[in-house]
C-alpha atoms as a PDB file:
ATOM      1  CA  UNK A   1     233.694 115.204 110.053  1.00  0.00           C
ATOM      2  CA  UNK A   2     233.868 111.918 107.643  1.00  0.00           C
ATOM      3  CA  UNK A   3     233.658 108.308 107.875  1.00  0.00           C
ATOM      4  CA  UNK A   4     234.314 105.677 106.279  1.00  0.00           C
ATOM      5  CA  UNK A   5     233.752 102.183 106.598  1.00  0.00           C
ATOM      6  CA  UNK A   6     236.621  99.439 105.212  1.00  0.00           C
ATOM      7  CA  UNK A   7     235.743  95.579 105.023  1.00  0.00           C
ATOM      8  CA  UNK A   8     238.737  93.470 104.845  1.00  0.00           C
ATOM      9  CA  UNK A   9     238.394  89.526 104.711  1.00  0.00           C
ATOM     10  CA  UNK A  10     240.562  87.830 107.192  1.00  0.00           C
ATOM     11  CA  UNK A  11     243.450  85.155 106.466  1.00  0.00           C
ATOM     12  CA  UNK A  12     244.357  82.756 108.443  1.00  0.00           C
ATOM     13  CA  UNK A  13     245.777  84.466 110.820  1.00  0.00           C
ATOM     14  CA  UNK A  14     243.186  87.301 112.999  1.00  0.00           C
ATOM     15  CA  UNK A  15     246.050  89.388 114.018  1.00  0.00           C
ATOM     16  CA  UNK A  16     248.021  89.337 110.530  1.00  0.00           C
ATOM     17  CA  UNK A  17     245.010  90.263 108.986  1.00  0.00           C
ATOM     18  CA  UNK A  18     244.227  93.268 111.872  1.00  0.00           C
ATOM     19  CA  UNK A  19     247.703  94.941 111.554  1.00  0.00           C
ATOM     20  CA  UNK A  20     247.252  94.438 107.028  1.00  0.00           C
ATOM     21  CA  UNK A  21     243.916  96.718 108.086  1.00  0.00           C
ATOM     22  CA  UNK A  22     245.384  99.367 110.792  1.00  0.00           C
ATOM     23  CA  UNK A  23     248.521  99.509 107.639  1.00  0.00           C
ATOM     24  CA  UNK A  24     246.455 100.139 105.374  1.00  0.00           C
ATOM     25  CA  UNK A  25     244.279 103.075 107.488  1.00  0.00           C
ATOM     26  CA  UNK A  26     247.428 104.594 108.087  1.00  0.00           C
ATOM     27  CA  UNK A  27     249.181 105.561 105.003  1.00  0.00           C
ATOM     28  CA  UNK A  28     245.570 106.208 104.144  1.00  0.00           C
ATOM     29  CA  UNK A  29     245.813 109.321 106.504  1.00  0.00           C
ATOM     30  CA  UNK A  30     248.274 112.222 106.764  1.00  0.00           C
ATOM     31  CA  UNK A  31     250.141 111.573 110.025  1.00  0.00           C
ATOM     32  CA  UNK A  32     248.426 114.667 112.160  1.00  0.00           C
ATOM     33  CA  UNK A  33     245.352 112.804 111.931  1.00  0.00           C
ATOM     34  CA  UNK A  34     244.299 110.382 115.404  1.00  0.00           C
ATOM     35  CA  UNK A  35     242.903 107.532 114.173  1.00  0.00           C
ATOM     36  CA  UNK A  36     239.939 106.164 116.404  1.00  0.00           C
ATOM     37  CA  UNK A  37     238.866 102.485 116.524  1.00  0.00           C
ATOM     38  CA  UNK A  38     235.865 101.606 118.006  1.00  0.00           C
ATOM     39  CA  UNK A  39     236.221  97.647 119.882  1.00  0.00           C
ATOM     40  CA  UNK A  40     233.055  95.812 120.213  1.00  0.00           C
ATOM     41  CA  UNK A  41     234.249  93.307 122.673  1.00  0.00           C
ATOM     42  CA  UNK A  42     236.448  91.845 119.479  1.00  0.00           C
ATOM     43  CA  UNK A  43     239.571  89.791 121.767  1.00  0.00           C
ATOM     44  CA  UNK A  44     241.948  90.150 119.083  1.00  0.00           C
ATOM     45  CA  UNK A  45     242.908  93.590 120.085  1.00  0.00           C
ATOM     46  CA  UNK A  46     244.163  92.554 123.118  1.00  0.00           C
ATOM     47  CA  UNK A  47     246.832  89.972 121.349  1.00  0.00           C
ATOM     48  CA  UNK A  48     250.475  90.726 121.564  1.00  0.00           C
ATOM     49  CA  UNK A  49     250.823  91.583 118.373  1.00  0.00           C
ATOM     50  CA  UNK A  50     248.303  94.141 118.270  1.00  0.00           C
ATOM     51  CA  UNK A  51     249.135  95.704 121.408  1.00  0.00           C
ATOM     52  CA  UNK A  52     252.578  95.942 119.961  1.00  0.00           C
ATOM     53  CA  UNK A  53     251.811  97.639 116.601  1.00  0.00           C
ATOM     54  CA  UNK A  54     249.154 100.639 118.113  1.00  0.00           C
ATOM     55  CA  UNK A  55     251.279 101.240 121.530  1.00  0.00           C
ATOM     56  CA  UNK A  56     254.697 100.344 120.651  1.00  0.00           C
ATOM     57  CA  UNK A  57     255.215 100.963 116.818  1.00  0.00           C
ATOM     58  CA  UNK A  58     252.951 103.579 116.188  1.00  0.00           C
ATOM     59  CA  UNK A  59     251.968 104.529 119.606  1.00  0.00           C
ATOM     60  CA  UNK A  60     249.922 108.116 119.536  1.00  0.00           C
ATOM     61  CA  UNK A  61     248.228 107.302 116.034  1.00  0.00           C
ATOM     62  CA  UNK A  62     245.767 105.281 116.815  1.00  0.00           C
ATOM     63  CA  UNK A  63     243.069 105.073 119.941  1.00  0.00           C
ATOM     64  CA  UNK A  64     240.935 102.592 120.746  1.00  0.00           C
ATOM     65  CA  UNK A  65     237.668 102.542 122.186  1.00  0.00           C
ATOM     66  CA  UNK A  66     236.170  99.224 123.760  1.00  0.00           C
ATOM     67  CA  UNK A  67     232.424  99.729 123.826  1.00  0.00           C
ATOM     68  CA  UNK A  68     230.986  98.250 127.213  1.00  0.00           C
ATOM     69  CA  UNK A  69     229.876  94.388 126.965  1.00  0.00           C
ATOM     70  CA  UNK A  70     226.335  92.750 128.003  1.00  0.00           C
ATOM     71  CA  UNK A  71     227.773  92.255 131.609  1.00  0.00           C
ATOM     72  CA  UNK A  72     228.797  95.951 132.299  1.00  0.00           C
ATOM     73  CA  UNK A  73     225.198  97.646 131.082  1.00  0.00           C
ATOM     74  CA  UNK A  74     223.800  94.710 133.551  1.00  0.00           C
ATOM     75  CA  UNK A  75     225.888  95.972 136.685  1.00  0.00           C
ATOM     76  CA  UNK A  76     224.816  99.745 135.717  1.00  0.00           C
ATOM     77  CA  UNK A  77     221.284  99.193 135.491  1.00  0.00           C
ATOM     78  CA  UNK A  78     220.667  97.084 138.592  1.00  0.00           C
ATOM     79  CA  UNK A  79     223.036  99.056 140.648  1.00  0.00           C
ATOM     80  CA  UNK A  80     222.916 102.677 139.774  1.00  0.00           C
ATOM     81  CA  UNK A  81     226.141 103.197 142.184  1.00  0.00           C
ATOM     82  CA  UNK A  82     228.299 101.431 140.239  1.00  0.00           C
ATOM     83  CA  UNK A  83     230.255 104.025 138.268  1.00  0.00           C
ATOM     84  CA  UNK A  84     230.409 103.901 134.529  1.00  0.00           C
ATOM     85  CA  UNK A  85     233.967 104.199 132.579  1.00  0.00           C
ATOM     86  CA  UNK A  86     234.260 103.537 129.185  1.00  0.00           C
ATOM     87  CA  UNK A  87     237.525 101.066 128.818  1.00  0.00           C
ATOM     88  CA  UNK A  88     240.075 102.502 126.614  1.00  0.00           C
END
């Protein structure tokens, strides 16, 4: 297992800048490879543009993982019977 960490400065535009960055990851990879992408609460994932490019373009390559925000760990730890899902 590997990882690596790319820093990218954003343009003007959030979402130009985004898909430049999920282009460049992947011709970076050979095409077998899933490529996972973990979300801290960052809203430009759920743009148009974005959803377009990972589940319309190149839908199956990557996968994104939206870690839970402040609000959801809240709602777990004061009511254990509220059931915990990860968003995808």
């Amino acid at each position: 297992m590997t990882a690596e960490i790319f820093v990218s400065e954003p343009n003007s535009n959030i979402q130009a800048s985004c898909i430049q960055l999920l282009e460049m990851l992947d011709s970076r990879y050979p095409e077998s490879y899933t490529i996972r992408i973990i979300d801290d609460d960052c809203r430009v994932f759920e743009s148009p543009e974005i959803q377009l490019y990972i589940w319309g373009k190149r839908k199956g390559r990557f996968e994104v993982y939206r870690l839970p925000t402040d609000g959801e760990y809240t709602k777990r730890l004061v009511n254990r019977d509220v059931p915990f899902t990860p968003k995808r």
